[in-house]
PDB file of N, CA and C in Angstrom:
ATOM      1  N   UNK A   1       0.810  -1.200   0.000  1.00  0.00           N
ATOM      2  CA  UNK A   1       0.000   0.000   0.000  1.00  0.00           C
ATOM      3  C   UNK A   1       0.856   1.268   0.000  1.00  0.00           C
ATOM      4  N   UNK A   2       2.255   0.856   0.048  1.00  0.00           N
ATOM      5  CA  UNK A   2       2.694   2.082  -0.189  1.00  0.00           C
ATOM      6  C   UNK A   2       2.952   3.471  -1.215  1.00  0.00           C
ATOM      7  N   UNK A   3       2.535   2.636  -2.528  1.00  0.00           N
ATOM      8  CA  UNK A   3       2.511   3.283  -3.618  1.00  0.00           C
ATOM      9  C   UNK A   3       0.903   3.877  -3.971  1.00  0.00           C
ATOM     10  N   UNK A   4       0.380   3.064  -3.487  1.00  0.00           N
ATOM     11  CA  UNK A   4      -1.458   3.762  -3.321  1.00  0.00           C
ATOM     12  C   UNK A   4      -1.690   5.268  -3.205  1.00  0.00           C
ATOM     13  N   UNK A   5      -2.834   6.140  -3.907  1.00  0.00           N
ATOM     14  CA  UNK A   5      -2.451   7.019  -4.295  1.00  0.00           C
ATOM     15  C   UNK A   5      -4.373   7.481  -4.154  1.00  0.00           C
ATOM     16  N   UNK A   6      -4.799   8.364  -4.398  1.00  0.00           N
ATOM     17  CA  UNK A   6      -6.646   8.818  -4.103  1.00  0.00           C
ATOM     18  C   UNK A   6      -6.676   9.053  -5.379  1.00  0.00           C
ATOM     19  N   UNK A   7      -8.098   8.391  -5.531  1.00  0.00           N
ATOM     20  CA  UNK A   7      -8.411   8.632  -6.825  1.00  0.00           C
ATOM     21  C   UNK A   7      -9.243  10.193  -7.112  1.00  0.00           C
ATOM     22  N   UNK A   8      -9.405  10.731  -6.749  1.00  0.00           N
ATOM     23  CA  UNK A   8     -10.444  11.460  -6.393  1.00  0.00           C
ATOM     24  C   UNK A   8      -9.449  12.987  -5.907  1.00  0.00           C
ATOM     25  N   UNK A   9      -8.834  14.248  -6.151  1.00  0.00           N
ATOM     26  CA  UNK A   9      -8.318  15.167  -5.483  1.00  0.00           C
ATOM     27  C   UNK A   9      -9.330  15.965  -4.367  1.00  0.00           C
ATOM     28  N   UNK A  10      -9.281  15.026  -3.391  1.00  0.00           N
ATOM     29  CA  UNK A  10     -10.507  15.513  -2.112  1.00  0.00           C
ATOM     30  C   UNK A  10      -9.340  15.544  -1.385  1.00  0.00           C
ATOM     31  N   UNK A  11      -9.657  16.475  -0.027  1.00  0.00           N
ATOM     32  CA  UNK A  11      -8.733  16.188   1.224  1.00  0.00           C
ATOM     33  C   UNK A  11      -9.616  17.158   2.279  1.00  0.00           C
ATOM     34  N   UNK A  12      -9.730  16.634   3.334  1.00  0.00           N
ATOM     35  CA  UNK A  12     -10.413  17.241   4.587  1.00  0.00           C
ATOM     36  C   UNK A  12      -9.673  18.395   5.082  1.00  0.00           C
ATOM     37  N   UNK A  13     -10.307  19.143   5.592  1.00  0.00           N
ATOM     38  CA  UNK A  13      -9.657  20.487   5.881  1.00  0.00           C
ATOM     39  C   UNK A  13     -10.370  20.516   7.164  1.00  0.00           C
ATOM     40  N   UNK A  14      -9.964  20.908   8.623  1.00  0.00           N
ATOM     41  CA  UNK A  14      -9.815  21.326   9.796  1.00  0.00           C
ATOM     42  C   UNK A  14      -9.007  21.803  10.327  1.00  0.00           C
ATOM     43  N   UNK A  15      -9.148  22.501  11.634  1.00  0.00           N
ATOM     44  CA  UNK A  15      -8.648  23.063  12.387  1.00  0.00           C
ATOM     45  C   UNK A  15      -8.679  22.205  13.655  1.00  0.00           C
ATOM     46  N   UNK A  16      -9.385  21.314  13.755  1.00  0.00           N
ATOM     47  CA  UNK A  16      -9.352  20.500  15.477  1.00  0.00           C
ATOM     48  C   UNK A  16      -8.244  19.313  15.002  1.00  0.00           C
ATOM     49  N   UNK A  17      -7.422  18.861  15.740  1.00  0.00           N
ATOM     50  CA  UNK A  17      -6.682  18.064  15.848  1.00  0.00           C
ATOM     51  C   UNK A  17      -7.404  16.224  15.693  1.00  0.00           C
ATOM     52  N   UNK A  18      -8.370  16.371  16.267  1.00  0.00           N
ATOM     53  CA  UNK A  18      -9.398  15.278  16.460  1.00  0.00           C
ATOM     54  C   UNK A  18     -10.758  15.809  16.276  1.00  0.00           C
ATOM     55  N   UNK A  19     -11.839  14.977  15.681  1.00  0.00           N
ATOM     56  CA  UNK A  19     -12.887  15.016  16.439  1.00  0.00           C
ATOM     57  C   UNK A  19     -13.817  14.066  17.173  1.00  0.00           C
ATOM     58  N   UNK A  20     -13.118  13.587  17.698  1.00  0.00           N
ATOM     59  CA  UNK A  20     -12.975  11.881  18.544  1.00  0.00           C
ATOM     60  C   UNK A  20     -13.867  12.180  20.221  1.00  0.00           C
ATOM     61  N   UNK A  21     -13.701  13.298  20.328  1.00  0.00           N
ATOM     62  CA  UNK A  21     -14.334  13.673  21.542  1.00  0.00           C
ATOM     63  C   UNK A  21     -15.676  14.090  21.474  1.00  0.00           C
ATOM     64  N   UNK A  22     -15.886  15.187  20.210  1.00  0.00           N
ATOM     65  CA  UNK A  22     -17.510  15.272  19.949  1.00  0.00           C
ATOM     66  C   UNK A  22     -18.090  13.893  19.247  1.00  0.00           C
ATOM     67  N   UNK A  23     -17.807  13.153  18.962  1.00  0.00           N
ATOM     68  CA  UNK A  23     -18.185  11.909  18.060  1.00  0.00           C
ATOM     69  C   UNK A  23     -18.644  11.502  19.628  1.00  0.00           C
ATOM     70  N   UNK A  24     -17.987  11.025  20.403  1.00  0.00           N
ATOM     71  CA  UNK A  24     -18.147  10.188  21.801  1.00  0.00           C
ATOM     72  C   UNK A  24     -19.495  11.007  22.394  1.00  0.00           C
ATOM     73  N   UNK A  25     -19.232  12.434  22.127  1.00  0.00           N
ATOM     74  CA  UNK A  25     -20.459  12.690  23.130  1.00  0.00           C
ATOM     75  C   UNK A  25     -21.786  12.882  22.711  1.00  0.00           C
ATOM     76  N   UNK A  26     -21.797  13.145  21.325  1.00  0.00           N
ATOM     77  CA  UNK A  26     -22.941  13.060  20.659  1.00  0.00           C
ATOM     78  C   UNK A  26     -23.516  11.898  20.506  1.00  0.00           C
ATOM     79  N   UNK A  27     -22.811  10.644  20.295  1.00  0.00           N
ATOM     80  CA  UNK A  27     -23.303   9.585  20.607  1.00  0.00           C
ATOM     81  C   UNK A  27     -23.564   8.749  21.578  1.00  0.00           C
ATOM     82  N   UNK A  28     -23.024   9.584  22.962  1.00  0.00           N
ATOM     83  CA  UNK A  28     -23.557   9.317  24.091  1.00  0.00           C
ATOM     84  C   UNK A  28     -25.111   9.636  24.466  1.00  0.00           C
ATOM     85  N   UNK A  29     -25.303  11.163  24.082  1.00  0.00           N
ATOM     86  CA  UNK A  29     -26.099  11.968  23.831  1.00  0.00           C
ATOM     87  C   UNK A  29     -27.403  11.033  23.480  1.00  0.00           C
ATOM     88  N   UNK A  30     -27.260  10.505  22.665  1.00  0.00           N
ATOM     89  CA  UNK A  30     -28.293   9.613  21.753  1.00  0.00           C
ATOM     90  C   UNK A  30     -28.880   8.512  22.474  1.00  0.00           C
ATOM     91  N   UNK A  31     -27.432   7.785  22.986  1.00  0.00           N
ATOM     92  CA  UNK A  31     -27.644   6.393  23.671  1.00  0.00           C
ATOM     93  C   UNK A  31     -28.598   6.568  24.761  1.00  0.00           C
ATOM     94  N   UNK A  32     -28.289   8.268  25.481  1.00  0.00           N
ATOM     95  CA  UNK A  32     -29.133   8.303  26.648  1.00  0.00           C
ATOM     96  C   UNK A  32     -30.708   8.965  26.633  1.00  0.00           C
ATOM     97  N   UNK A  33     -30.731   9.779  25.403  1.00  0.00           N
ATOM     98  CA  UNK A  33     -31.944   9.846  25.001  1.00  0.00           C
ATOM     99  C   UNK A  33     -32.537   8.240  24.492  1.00  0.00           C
ATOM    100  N   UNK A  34     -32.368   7.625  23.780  1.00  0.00           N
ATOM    101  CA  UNK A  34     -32.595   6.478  23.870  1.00  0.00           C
ATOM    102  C   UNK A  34     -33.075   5.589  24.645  1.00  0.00           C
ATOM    103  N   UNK A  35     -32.265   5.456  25.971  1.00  0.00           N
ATOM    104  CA  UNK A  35     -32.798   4.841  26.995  1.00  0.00           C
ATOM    105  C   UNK A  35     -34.038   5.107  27.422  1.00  0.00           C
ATOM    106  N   UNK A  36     -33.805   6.721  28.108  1.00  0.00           N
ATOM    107  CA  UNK A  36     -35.077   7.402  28.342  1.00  0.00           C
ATOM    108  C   UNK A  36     -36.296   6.862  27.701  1.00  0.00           C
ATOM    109  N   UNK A  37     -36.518   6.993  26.618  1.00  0.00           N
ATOM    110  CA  UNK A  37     -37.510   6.644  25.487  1.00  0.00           C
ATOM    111  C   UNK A  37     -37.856   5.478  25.885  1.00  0.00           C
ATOM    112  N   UNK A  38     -36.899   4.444  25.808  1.00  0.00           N
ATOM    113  CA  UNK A  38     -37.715   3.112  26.026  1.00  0.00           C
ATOM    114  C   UNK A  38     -37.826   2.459  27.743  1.00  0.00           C
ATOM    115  N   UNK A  39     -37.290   3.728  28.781  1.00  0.00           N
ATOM    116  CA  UNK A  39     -37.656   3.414  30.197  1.00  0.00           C
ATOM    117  C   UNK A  39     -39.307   4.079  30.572  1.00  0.00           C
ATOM    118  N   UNK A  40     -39.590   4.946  29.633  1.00  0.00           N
ATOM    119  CA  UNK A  40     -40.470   6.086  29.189  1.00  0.00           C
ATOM    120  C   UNK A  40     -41.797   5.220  29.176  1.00  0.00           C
ATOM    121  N   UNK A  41     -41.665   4.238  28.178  1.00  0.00           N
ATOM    122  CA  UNK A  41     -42.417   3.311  27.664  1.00  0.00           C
ATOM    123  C   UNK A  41     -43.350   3.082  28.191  1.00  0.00           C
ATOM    124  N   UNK A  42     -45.233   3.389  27.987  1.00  0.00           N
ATOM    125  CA  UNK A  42     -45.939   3.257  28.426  1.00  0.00           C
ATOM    126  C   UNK A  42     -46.379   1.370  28.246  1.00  0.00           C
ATOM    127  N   UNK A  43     -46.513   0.700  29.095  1.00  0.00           N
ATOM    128  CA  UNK A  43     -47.132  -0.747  29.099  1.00  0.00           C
ATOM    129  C   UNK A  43     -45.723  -1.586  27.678  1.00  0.00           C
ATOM    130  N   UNK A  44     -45.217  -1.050  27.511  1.00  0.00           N
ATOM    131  CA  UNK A  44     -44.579  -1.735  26.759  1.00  0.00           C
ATOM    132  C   UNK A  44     -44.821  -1.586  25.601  1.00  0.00           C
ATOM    133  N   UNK A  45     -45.310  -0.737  25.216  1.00  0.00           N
ATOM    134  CA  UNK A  45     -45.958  -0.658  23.497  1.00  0.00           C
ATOM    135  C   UNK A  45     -45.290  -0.090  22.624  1.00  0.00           C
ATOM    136  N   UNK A  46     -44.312  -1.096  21.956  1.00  0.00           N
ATOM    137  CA  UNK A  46     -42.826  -0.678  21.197  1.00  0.00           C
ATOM    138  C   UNK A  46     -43.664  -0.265  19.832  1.00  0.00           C
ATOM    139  N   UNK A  47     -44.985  -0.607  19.472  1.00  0.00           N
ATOM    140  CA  UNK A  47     -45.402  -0.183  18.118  1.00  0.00           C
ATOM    141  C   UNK A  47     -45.568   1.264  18.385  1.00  0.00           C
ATOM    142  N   UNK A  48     -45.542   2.315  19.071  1.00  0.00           N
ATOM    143  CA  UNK A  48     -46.310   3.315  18.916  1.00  0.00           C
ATOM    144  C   UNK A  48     -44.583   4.483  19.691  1.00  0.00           C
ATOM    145  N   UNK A  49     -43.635   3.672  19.982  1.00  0.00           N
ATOM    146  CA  UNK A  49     -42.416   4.425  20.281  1.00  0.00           C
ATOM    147  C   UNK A  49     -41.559   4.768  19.228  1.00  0.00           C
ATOM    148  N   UNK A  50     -41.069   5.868  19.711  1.00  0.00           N
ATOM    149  CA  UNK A  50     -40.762   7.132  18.649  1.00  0.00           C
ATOM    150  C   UNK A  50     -39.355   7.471  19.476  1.00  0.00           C
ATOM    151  N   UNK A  51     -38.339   7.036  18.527  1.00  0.00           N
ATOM    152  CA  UNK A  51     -37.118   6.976  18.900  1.00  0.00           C
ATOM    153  C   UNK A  51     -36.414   7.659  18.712  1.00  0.00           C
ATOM    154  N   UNK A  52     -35.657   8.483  19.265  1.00  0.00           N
ATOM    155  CA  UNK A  52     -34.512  10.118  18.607  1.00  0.00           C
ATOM    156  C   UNK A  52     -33.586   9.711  17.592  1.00  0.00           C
ATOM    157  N   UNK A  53     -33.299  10.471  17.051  1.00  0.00           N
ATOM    158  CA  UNK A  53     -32.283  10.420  15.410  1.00  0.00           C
ATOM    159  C   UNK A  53     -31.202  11.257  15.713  1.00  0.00           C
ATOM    160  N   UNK A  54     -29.755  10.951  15.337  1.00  0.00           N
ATOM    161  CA  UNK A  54     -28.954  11.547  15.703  1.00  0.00           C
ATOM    162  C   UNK A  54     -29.233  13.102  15.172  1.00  0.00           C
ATOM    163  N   UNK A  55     -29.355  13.459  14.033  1.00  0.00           N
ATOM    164  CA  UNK A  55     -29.814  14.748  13.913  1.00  0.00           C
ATOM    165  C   UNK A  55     -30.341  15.665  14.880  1.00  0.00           C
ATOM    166  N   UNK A  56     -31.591  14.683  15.721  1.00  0.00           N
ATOM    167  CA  UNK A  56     -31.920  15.852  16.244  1.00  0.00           C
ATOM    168  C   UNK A  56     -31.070  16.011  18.090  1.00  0.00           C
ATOM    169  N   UNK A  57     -30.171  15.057  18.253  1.00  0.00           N
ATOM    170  CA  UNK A  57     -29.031  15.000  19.271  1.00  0.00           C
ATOM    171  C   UNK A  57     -28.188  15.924  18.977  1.00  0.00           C
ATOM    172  N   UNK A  58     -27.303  15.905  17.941  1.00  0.00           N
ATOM    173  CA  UNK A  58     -26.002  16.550  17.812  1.00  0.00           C
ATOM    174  C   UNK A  58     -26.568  17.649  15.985  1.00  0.00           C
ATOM    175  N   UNK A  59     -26.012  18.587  16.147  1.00  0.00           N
ATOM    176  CA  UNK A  59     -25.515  19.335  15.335  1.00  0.00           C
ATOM    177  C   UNK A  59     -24.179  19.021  14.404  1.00  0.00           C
ATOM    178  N   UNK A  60     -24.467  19.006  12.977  1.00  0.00           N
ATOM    179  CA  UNK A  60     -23.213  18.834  12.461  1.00  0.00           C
ATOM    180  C   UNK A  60     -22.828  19.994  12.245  1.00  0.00           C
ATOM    181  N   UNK A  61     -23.380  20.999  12.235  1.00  0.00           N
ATOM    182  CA  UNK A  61     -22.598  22.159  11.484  1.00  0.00           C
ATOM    183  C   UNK A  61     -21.867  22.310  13.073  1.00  0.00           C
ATOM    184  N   UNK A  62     -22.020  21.850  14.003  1.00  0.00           N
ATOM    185  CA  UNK A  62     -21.483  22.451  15.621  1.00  0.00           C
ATOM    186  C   UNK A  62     -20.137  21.467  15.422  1.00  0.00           C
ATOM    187  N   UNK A  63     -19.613  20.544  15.102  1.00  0.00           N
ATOM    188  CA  UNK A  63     -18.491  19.601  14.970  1.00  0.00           C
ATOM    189  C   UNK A  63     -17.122  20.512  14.832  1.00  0.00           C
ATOM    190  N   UNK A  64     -16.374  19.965  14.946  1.00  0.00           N
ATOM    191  CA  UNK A  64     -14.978  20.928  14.741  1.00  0.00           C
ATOM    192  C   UNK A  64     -14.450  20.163  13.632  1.00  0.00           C
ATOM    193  N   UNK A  65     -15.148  19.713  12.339  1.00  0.00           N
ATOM    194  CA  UNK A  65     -14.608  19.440  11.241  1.00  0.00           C
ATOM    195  C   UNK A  65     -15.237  20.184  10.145  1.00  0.00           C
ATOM    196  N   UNK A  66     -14.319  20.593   9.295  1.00  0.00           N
ATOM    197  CA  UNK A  66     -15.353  21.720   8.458  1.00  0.00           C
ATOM    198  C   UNK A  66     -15.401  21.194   7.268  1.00  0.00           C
ATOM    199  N   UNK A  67     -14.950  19.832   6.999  1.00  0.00           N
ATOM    200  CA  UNK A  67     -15.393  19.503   5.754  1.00  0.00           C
ATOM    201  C   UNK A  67     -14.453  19.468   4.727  1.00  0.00           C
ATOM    202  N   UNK A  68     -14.675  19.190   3.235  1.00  0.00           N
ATOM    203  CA  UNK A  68     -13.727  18.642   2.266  1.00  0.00           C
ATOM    204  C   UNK A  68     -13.593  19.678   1.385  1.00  0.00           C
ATOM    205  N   UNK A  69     -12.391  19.536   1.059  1.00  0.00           N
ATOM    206  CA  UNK A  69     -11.997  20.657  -0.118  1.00  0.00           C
ATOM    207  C   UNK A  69     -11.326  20.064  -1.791  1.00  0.00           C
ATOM    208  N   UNK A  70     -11.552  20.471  -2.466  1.00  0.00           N
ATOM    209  CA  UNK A  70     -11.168  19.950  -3.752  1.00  0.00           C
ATOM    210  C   UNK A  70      -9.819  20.652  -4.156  1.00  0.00           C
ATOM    211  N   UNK A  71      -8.369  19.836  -4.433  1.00  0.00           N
ATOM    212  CA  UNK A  71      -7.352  20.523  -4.878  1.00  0.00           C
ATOM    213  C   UNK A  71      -6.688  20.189  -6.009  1.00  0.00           C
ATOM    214  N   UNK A  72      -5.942  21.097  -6.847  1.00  0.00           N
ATOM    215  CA  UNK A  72      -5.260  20.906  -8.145  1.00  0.00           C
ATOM    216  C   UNK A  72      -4.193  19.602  -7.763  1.00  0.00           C
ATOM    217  N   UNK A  73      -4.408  18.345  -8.668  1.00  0.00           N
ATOM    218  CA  UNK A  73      -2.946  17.621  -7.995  1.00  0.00           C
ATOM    219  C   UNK A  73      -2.006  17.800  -8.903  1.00  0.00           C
ATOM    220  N   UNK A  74      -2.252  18.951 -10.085  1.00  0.00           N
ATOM    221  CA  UNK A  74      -1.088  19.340 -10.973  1.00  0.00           C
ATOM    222  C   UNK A  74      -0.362  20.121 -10.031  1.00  0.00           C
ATOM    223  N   UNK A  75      -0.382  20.914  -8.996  1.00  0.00           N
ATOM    224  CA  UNK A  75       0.314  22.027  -8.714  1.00  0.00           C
ATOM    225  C   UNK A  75       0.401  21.133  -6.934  1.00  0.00           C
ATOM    226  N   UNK A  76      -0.206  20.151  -6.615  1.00  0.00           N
ATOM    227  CA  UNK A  76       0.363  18.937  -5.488  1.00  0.00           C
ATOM    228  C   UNK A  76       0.398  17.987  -5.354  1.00  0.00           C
ATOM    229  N   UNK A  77       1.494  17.048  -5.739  1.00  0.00           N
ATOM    230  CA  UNK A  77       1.067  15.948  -6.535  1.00  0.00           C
ATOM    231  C   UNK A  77       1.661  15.071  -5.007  1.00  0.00           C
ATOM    232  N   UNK A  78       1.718  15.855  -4.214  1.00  0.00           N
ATOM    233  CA  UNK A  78       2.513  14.741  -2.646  1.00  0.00           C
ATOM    234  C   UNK A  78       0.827  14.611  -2.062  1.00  0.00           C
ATOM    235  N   UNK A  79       0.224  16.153  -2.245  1.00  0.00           N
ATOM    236  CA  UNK A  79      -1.525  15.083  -1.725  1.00  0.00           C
ATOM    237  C   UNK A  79      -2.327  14.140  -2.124  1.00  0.00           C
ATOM    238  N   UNK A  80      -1.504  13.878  -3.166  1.00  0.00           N
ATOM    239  CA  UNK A  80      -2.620  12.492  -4.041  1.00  0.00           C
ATOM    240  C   UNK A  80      -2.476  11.237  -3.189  1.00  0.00           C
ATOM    241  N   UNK A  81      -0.979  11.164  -2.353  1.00  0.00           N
ATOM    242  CA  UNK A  81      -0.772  10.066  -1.918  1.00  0.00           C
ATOM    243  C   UNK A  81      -1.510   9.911  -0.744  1.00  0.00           C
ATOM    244  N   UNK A  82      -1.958   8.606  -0.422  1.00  0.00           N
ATOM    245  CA  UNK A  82      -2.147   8.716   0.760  1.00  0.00           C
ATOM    246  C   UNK A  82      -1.923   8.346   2.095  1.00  0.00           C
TER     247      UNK A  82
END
């Protein structure tokens, strides 16, 4: 794999070092709305429970990743690699 190379001139662009910490808590976030919901549970009646979506837990535009950028690999041809 060392000669492997992206097919595609994409590359992620941020400023956070990680985002390993909001990933954990937003999906904590969820797990515990989740629970709730089904401790919530009237008589047990899983047909009529209405379960949270990460959407409406976490914010993506709130993440500390800002997303992908498209670059010339004529003028960088060391980012093609990967």
């Amino acid at each position: 794999m060392s000669r492997s190379s992206r097919r595609e001139p994409v590359a992620g662009v941020t400023a956070a070092a990680t985002e390993k910490l909001w990933k954990q808590q937003s999906n904590r976030r969820l797990r515990r709305a989740s629970q709730r919901a089904l401790a919530t549970d009237p008589a047990g009646a899983l047909n009529s429970l209405v379960l949270p979506l990460m959407n409406e837990m976490a914010d993506v535009w709130d993440s500390p990743k800002e997303g992908k950028l498209r670059f010339d690999p004529a003028n960088d041809p060391k980012r093609m690699r990967k």
